[in-house]
N, C-alpha and C. Protein backbone atom coordinates (compact mmCIF):
# COMPACT_ATOMS: atom_id res chain seq x y z
N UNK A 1 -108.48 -126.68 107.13
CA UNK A 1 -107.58 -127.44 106.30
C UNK A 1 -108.24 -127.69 104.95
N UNK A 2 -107.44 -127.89 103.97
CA UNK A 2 -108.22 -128.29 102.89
C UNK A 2 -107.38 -129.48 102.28
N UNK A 3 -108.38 -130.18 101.46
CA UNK A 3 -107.67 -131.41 100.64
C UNK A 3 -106.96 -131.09 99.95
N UNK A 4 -105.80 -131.73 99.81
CA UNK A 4 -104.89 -131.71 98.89
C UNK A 4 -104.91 -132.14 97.68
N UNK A 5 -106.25 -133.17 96.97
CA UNK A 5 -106.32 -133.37 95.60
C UNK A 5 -107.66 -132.50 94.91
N UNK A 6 -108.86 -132.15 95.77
CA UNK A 6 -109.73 -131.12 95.26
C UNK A 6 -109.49 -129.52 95.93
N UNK A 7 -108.86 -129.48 96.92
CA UNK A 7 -109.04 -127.75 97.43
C UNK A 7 -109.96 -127.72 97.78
N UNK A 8 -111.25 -128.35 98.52
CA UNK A 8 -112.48 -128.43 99.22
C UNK A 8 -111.54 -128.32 100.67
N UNK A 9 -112.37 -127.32 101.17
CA UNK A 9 -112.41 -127.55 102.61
C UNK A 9 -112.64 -128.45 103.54
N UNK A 10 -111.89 -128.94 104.46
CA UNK A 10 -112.50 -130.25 105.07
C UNK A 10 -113.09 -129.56 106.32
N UNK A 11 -114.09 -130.25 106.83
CA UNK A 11 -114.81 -129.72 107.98
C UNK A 11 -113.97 -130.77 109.37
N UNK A 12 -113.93 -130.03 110.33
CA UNK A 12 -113.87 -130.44 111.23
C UNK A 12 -114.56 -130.66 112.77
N UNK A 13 -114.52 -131.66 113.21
CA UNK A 13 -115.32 -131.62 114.54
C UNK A 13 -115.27 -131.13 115.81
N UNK A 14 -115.59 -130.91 116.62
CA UNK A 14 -116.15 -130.23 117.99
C UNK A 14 -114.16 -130.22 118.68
N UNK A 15 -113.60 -131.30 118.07
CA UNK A 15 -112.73 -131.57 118.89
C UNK A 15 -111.26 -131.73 118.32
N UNK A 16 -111.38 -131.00 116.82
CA UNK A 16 -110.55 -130.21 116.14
C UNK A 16 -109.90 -131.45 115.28
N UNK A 17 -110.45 -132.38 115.23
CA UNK A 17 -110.61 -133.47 114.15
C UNK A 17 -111.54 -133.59 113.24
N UNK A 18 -110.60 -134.01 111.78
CA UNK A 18 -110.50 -133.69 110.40
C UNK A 18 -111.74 -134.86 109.99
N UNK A 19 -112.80 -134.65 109.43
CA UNK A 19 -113.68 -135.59 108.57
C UNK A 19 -112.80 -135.94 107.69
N UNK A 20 -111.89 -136.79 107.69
CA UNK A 20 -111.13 -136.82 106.41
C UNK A 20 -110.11 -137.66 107.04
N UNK A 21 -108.55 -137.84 106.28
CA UNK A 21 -107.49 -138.91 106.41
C UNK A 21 -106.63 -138.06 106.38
N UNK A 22 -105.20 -138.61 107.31
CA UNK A 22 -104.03 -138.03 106.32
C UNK A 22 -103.30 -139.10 105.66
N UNK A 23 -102.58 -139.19 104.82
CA UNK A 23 -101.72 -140.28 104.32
C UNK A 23 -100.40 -139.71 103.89
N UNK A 24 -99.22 -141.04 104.17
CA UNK A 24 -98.27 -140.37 104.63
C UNK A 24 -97.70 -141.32 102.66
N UNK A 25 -96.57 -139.74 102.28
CA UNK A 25 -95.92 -140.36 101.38
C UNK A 25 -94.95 -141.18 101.47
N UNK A 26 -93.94 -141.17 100.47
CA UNK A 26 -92.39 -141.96 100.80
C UNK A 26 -91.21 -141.11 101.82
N UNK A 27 -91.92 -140.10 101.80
CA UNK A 27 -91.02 -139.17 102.34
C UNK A 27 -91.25 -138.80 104.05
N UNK A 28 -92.16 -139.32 104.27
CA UNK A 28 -93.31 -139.10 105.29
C UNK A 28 -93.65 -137.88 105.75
N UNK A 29 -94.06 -137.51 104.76
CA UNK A 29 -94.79 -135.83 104.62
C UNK A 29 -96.42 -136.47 104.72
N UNK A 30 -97.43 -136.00 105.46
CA UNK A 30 -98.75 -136.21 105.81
C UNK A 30 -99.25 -134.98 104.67
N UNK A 31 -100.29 -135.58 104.07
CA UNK A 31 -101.41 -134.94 103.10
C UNK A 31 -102.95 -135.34 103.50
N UNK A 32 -103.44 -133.96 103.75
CA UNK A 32 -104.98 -134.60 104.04
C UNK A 32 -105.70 -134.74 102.44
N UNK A 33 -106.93 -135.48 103.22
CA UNK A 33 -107.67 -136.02 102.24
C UNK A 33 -108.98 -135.87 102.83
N UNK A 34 -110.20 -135.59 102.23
CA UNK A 34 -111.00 -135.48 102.09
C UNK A 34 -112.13 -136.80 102.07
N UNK A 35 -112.88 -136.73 102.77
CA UNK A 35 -113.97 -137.90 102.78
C UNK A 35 -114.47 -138.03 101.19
N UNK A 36 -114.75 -137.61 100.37
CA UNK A 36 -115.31 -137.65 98.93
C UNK A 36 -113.99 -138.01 98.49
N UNK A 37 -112.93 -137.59 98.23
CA UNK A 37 -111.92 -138.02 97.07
C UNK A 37 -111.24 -139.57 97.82
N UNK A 38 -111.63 -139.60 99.04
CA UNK A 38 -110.71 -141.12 99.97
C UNK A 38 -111.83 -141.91 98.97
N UNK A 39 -113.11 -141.76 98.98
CA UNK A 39 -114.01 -143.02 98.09
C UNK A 39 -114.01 -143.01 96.73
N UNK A 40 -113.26 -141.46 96.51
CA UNK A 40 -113.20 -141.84 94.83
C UNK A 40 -112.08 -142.55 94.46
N UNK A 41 -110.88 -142.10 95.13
CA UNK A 41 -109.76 -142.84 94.79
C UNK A 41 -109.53 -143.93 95.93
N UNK A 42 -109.80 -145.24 96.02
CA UNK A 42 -109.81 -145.89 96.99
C UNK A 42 -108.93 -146.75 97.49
N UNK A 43 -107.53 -146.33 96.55
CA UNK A 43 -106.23 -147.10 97.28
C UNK A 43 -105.27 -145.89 97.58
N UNK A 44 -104.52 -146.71 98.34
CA UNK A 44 -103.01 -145.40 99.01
C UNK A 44 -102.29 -145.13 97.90
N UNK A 45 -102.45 -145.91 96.91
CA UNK A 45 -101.58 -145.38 95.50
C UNK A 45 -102.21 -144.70 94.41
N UNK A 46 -103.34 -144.66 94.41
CA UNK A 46 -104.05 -143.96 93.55
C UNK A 46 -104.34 -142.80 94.54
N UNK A 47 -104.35 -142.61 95.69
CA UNK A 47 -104.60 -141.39 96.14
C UNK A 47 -103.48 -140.39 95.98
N UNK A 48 -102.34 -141.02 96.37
CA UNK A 48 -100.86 -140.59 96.06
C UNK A 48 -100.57 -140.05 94.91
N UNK A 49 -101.13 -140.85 93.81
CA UNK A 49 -100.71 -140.65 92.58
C UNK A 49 -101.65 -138.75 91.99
N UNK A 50 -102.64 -138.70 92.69
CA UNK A 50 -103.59 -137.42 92.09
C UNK A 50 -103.41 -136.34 93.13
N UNK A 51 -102.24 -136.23 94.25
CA UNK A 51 -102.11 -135.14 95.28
C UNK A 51 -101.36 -134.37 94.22
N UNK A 52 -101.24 -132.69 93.97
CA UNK A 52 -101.20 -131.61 93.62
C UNK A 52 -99.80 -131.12 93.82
């Protein structure tokens, strides 16, 4: 999978879970996110606001 605001690959674990988030829009469409961009952008609206 990759993030939806950098295009980095997210790694996943042994058990096919995402190092990372998904967050759901208004529409409730799920977008992953990435462990580095969840701490750069650190609210649900600023993450929202920089998805691609």
């Amino acid at each position: 999978m990759k993030c939806e605001i950098c295009s980095k690959n997210i790694e996943t674990t042994f058990m096919n879970k995402i190092l990372g988030t998904y967050i759901k829009d208004d529409k409730g469409k799920k977008h992953t996110i990435c462990f580095e961009c969840q701490k750069k952008f650190n609210t649900k609206v600023k993450i929202l606001e920089n998805i691609k």
